[in-house]
N, C-alpha and C. Protein backbone atom coordinates (compact mmCIF):
# COMPACT_ATOMS: atom_id res chain seq x y z
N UNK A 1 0.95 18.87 24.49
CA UNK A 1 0.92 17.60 23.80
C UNK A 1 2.36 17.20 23.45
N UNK A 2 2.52 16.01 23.79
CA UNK A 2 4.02 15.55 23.60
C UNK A 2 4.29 15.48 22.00
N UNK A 3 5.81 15.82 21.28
CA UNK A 3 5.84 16.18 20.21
C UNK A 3 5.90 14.93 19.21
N UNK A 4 6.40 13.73 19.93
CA UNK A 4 6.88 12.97 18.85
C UNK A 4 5.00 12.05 18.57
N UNK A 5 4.29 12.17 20.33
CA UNK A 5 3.26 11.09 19.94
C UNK A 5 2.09 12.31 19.26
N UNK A 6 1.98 13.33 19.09
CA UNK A 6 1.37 13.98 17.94
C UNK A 6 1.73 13.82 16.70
N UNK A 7 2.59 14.13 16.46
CA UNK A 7 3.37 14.09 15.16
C UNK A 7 2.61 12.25 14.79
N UNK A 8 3.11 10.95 15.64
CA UNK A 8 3.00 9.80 14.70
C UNK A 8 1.34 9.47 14.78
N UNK A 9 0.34 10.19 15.98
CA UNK A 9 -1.32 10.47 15.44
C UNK A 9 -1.36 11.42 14.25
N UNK A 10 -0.82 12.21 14.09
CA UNK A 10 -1.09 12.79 13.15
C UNK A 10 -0.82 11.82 11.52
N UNK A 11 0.30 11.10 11.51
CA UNK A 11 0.54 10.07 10.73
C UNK A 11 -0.48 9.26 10.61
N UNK A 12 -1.26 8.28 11.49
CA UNK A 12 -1.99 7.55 11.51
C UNK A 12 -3.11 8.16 11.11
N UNK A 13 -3.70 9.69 11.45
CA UNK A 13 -4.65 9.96 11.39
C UNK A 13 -5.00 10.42 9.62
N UNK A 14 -3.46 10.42 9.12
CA UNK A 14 -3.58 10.90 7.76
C UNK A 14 -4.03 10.10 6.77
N UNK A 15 -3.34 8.81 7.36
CA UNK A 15 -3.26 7.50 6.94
C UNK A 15 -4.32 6.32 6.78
N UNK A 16 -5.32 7.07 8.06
CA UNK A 16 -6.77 6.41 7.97
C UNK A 16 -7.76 7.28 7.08
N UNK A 17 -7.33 8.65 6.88
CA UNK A 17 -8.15 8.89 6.46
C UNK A 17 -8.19 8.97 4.96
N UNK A 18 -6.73 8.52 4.28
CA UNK A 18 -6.89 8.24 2.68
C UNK A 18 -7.48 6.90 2.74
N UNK A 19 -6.98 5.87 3.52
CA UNK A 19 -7.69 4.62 3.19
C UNK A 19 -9.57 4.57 3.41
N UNK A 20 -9.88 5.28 4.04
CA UNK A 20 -11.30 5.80 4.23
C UNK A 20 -12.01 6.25 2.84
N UNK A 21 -11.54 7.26 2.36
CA UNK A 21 -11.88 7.90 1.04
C UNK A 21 -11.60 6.71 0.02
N UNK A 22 -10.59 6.05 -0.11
CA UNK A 22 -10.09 5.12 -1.31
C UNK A 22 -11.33 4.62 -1.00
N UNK A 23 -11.17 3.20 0.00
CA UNK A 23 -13.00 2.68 -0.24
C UNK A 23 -14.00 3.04 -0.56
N UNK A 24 -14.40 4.59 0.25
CA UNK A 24 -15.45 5.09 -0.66
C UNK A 24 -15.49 4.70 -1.75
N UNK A 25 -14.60 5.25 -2.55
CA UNK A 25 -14.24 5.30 -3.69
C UNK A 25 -14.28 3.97 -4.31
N UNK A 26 -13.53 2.93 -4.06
CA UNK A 26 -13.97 1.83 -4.55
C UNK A 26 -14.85 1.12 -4.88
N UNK A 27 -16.07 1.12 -3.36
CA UNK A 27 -16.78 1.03 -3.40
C UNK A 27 -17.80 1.94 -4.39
N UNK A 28 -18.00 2.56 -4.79
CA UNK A 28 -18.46 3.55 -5.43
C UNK A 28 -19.54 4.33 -4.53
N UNK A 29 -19.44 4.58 -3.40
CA UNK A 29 -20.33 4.86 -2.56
C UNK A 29 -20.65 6.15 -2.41
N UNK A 30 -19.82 7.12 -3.12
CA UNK A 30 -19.94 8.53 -2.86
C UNK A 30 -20.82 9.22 -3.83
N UNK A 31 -22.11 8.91 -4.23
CA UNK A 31 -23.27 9.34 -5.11
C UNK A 31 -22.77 11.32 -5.58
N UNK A 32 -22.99 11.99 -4.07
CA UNK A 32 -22.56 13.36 -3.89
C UNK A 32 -21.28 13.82 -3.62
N UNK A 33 -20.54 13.15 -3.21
CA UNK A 33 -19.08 13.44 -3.01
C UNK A 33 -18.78 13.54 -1.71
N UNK A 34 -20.41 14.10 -1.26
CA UNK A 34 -20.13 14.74 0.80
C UNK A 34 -19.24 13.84 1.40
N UNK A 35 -19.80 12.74 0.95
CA UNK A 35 -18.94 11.96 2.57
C UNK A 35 -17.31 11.48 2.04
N UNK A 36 -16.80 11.75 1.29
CA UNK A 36 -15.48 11.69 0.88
C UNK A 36 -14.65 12.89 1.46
N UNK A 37 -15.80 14.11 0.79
CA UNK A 37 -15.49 15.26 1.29
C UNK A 37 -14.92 15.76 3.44
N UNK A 38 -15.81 14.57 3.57
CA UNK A 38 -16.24 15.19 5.44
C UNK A 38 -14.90 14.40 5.70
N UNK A 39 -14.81 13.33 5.44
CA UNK A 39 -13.99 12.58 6.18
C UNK A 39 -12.46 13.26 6.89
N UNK A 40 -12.27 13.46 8.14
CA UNK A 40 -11.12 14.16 8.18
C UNK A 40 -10.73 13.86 10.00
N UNK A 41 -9.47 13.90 10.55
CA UNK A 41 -9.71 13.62 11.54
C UNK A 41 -8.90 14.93 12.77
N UNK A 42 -8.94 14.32 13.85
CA UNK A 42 -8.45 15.72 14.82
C UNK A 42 -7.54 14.54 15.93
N UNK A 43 -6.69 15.64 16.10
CA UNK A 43 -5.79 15.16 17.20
C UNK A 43 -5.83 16.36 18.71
N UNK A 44 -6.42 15.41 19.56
CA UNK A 44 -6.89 16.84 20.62
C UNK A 44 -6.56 16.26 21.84
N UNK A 45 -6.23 17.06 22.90
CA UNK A 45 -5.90 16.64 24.38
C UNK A 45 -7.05 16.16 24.91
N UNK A 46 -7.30 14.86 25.63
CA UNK A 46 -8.13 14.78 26.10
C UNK A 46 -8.03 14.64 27.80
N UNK A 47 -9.31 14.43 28.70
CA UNK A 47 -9.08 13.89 30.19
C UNK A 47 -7.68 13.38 30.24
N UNK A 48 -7.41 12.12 29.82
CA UNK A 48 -6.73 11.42 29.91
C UNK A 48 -5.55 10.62 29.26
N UNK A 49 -4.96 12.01 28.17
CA UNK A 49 -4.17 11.32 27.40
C UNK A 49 -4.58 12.06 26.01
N UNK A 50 -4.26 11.77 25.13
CA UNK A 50 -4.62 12.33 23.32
C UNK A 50 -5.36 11.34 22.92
N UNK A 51 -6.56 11.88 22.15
CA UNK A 51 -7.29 11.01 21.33
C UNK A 51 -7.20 11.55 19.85
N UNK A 52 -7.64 10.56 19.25
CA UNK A 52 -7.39 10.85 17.95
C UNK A 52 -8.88 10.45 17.28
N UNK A 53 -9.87 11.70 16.28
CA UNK A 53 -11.04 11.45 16.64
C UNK A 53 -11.05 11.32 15.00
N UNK A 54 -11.56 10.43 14.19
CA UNK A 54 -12.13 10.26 13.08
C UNK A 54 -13.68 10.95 12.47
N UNK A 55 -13.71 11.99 11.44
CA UNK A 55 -14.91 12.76 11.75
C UNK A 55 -15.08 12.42 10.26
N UNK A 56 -16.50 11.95 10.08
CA UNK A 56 -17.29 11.68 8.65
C UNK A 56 -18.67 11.97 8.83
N UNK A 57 -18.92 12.25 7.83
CA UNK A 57 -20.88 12.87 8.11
C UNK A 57 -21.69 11.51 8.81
N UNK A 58 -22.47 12.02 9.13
CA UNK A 58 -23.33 10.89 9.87
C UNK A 58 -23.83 9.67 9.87
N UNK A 59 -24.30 9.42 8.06
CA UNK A 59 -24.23 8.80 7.64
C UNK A 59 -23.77 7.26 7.13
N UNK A 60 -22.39 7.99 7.31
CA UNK A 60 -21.25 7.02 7.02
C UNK A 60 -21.36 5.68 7.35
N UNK A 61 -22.00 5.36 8.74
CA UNK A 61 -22.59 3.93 9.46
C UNK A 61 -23.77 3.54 8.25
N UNK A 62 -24.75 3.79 7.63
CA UNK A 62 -25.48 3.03 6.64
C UNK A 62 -24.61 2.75 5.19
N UNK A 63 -23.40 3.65 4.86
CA UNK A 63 -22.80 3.60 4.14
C UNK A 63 -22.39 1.83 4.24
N UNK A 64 -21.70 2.05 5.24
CA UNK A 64 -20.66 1.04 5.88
C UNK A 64 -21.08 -0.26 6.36
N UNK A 65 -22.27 -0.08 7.07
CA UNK A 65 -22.89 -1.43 7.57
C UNK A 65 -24.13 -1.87 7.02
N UNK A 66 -24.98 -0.70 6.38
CA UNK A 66 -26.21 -0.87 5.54
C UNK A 66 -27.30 -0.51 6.48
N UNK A 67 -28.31 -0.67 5.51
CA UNK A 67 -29.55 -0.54 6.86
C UNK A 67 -30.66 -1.76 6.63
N UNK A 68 -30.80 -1.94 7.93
CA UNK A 68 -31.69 -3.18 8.19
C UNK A 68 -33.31 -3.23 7.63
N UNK A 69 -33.48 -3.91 7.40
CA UNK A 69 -35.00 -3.90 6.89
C UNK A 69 -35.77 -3.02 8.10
N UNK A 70 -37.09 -2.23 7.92
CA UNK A 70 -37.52 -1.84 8.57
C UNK A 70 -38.54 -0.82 8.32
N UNK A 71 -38.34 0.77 9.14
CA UNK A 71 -39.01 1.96 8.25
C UNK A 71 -38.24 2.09 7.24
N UNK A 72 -39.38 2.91 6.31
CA UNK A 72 -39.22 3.33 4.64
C UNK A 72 -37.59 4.94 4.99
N UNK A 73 -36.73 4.40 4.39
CA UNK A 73 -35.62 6.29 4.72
C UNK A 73 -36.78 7.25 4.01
N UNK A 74 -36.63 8.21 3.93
CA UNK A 74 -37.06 9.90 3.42
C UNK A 74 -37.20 9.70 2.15
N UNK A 75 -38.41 10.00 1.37
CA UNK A 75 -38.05 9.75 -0.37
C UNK A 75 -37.95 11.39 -0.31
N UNK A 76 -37.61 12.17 0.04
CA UNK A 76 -37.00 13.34 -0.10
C UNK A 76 -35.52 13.28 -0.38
N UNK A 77 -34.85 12.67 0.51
CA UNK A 77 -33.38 12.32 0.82
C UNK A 77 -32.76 11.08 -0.28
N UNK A 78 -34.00 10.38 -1.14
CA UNK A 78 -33.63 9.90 -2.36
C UNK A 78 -34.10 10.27 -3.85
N UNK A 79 -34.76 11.33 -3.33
CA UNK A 79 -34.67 11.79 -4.42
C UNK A 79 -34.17 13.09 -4.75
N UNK A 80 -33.38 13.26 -3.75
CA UNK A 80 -31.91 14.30 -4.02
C UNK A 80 -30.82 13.12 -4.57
N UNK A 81 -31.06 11.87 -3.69
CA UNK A 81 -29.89 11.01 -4.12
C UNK A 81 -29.94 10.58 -5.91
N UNK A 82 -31.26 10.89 -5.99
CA UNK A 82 -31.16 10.75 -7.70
C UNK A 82 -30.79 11.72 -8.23
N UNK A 83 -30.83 12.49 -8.09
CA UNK A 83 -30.18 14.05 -8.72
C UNK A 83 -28.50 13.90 -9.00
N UNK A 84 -27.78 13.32 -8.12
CA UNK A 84 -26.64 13.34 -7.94
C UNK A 84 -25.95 12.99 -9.50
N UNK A 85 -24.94 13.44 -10.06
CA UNK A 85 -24.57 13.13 -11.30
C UNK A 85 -24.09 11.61 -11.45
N UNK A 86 -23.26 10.69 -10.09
CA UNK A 86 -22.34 9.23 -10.38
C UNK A 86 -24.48 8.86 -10.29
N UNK A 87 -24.91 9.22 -9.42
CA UNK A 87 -26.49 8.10 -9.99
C UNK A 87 -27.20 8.27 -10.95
N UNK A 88 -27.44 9.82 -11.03
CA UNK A 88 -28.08 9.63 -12.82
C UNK A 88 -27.23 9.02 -13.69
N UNK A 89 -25.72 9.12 -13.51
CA UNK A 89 -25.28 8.37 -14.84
C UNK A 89 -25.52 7.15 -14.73
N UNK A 90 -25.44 6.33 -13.81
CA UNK A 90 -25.74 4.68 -13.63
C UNK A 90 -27.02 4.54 -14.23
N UNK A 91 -28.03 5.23 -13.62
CA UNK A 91 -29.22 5.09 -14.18
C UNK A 91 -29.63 5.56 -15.62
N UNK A 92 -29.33 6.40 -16.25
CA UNK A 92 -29.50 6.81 -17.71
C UNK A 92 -28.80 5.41 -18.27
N UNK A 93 -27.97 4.86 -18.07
CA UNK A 93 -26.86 4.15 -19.26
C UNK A 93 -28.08 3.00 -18.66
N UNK A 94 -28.86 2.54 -17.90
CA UNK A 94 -29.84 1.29 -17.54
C UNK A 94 -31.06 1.69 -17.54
N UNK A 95 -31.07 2.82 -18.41
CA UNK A 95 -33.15 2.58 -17.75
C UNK A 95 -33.13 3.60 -19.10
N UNK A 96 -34.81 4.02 -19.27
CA UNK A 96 -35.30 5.10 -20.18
C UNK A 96 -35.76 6.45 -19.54
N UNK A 97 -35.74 6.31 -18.03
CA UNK A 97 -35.96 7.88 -17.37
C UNK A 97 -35.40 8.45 -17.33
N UNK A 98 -36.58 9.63 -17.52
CA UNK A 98 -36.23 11.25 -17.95
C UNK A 98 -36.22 12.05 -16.21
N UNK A 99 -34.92 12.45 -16.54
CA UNK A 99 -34.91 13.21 -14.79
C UNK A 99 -35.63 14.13 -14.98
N UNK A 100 -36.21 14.91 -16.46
CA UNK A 100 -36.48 15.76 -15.85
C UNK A 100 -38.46 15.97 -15.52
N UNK A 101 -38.94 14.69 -15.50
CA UNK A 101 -40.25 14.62 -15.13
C UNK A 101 -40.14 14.55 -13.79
N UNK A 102 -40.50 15.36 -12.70
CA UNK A 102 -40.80 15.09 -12.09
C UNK A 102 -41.49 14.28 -10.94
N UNK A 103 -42.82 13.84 -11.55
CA UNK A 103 -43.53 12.41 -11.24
C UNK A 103 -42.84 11.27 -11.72
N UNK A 104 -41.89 11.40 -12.58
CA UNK A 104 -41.08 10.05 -12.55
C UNK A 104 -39.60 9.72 -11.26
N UNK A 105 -39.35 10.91 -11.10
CA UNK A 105 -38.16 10.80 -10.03
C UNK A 105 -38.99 10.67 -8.98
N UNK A 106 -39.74 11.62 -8.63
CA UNK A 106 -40.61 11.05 -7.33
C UNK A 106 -41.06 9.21 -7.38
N UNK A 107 -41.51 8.68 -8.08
CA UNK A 107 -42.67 7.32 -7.94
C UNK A 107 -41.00 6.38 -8.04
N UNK A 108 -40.05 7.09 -8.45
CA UNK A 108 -38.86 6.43 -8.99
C UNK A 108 -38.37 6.37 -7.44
N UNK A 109 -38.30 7.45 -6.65
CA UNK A 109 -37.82 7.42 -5.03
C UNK A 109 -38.89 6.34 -4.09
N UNK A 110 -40.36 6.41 -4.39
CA UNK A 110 -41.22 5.85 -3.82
C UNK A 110 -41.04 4.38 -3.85
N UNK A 111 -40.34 3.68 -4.87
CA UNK A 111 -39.93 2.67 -5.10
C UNK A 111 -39.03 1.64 -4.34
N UNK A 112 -38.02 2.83 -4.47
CA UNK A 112 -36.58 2.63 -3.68
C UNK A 112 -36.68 2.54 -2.26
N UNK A 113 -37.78 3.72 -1.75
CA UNK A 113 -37.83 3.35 -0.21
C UNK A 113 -38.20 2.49 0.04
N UNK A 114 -39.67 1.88 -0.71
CA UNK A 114 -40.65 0.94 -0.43
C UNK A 114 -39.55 -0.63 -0.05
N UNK A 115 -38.78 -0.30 -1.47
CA UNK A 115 -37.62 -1.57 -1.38
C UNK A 115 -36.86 -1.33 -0.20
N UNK A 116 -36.35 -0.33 0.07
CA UNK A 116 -35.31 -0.53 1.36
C UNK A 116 -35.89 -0.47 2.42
N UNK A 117 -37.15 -0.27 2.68
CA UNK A 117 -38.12 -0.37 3.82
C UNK A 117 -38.25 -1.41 4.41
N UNK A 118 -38.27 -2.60 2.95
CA UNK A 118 -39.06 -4.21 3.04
C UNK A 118 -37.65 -5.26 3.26
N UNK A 119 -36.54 -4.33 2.71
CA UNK A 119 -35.22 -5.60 2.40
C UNK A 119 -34.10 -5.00 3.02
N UNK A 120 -33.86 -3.62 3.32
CA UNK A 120 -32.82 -3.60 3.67
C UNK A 120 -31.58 -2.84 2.37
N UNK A 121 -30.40 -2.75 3.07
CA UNK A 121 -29.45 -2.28 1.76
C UNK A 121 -28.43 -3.40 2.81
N UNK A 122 -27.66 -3.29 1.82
CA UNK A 122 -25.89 -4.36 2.26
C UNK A 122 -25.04 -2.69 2.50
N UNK A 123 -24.17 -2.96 3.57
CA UNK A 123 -23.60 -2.22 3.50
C UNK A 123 -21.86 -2.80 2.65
N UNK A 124 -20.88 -1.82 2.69
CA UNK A 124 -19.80 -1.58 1.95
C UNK A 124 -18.55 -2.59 2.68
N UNK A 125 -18.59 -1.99 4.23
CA UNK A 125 -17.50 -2.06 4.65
C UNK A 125 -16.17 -1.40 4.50
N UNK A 126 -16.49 -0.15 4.33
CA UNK A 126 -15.52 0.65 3.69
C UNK A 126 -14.58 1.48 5.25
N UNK A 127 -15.54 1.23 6.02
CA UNK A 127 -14.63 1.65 7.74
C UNK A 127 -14.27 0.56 8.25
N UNK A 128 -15.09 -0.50 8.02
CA UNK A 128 -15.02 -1.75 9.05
C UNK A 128 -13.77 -2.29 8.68
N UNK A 129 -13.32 -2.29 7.19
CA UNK A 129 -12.65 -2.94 6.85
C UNK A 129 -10.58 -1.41 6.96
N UNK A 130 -11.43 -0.83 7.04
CA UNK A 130 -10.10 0.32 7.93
C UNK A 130 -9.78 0.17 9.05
N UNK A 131 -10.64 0.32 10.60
CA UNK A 131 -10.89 0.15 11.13
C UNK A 131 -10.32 -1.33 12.13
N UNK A 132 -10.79 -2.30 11.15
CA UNK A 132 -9.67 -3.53 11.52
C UNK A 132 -8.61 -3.84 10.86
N UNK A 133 -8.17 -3.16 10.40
CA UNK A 133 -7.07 -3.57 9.16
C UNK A 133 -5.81 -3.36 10.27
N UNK A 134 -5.03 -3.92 9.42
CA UNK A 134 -3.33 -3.98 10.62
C UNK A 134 -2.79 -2.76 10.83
N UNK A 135 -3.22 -1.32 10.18
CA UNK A 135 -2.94 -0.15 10.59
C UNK A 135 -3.57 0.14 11.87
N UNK A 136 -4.58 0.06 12.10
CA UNK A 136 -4.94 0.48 13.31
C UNK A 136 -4.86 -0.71 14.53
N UNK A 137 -5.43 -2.17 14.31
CA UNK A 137 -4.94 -3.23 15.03
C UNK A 137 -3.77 -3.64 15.58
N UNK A 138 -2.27 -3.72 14.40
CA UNK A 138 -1.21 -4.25 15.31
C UNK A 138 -0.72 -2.69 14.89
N UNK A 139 -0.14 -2.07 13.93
CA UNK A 139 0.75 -0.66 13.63
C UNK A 139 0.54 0.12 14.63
N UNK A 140 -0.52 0.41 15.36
CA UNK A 140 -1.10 2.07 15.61
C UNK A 140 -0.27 1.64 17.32
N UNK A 141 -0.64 0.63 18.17
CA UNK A 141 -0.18 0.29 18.91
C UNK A 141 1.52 0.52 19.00
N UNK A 142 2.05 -0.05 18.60
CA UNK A 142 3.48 0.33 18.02
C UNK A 142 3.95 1.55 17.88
N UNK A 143 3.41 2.13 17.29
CA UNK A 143 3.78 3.26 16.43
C UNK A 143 3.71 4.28 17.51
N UNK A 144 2.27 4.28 18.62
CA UNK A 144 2.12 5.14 19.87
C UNK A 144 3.15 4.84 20.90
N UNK A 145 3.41 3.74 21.07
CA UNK A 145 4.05 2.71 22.21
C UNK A 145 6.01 3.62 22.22
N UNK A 146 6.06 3.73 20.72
CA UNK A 146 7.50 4.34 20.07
C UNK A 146 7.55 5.69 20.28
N UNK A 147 6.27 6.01 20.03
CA UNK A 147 6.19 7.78 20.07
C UNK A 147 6.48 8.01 21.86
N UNK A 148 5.41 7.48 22.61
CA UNK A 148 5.57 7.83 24.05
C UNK A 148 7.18 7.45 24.46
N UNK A 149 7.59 6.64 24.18
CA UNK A 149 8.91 5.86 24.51
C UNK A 149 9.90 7.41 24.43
N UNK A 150 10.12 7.67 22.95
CA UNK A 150 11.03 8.80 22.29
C UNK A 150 10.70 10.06 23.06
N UNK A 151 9.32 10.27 23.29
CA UNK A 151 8.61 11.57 24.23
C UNK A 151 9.60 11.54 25.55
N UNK A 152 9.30 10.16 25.94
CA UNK A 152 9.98 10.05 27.52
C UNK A 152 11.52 10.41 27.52
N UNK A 153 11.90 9.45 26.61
CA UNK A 153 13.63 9.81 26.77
C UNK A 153 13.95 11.58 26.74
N UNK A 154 13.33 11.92 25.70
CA UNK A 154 13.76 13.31 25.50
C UNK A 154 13.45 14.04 26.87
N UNK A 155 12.53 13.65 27.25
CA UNK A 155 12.09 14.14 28.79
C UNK A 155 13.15 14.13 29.75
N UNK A 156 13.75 12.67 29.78
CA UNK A 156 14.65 12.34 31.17
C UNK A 156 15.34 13.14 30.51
N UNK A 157 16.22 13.26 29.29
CA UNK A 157 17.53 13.59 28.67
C UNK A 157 17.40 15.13 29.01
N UNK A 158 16.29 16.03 28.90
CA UNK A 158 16.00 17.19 29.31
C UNK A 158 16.34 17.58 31.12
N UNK A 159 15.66 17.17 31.74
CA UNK A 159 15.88 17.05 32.70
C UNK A 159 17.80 16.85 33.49
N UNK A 160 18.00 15.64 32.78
CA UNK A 160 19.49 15.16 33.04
C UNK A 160 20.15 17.03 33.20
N UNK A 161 19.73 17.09 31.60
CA UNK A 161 20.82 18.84 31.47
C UNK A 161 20.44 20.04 32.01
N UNK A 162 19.19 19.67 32.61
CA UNK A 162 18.59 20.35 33.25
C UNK A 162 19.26 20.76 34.89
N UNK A 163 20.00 19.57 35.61
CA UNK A 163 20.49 19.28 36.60
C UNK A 163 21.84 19.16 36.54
N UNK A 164 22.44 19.00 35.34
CA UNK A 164 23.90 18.11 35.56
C UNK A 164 24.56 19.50 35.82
């Protein structure tokens, strides 16, 4: 892998991935922390050149774009999401439920799906808006375009002393 265009993916890749977490974060989207946690990226040889791979739990797309009206999600998978400490606190400081009844967190999840089943969630935009932002749109271009450039010279310049 050429040294200078690793080195400025590795920049970019550092660089997307705080602005990734900040939104989370802004957004307040990280209930459990996981997907703040996952977010991380890799710089690897590929077929044809280096890619630079952005890795976040699976999720991250309903985070980001929402989910469309449709089937009911898992009231298993929300009612872990109520467990989480940033949602019980939202919910204690707005409501009178007791987490620790059981039949109330359950009929409390049964709710939530029923709703996101029938309407949908909005998503964040917390990639989309990384994703197109001028770091990766006009910068990243540049920034590779400079790296390969500096790769090359050092190449010929190698070579030159290689021969002279």
């Amino acid at each position: 892998m050429a040294s200078n265009l690793s080195q400025a993916l590795r920049r970019v890749g550092g660089l997307t991935v705080q602005r990734l977490v900040q939104g989370i974060n802004e957004n307040n989207s990280g209930a459990s922390g996981d997907l703040e946690k996952s977010v991380s990226f890799k710089v690897k040889k590929a077929r044809k050149g280096i890619d630079l791979d952005i890795i976040m739990l699976d999720y991250w797309e309903y985070v980001d774009g929402g989910r469309p009206p449709g089937l009911r999600p898992p009231i298993d998978k929300i009612k872990e999401w109520l467990t989480y400490p940033n949602t019980k606190s939202k919910l204690d400081s707005s409501s009178s439920l007791s987490f620790t009844n059981i039949a109330e967190v359950t009929s409390l999840a049964y709710i939530i799906a029923k709703k996101i089943g029938e309407k949908g969630t909005e998503g964040t935009d917390f990639a989309t808006n990384v994703f197109e932002s001028s770091l990766i749109e006009k910068e990243l271009p540049d920034i590779v375009l400079n790296a390969v450039y500096e790769d090359a010279s050092n190449a010929i310049d190698e070579l030159i002393t290689t021969f002279a």
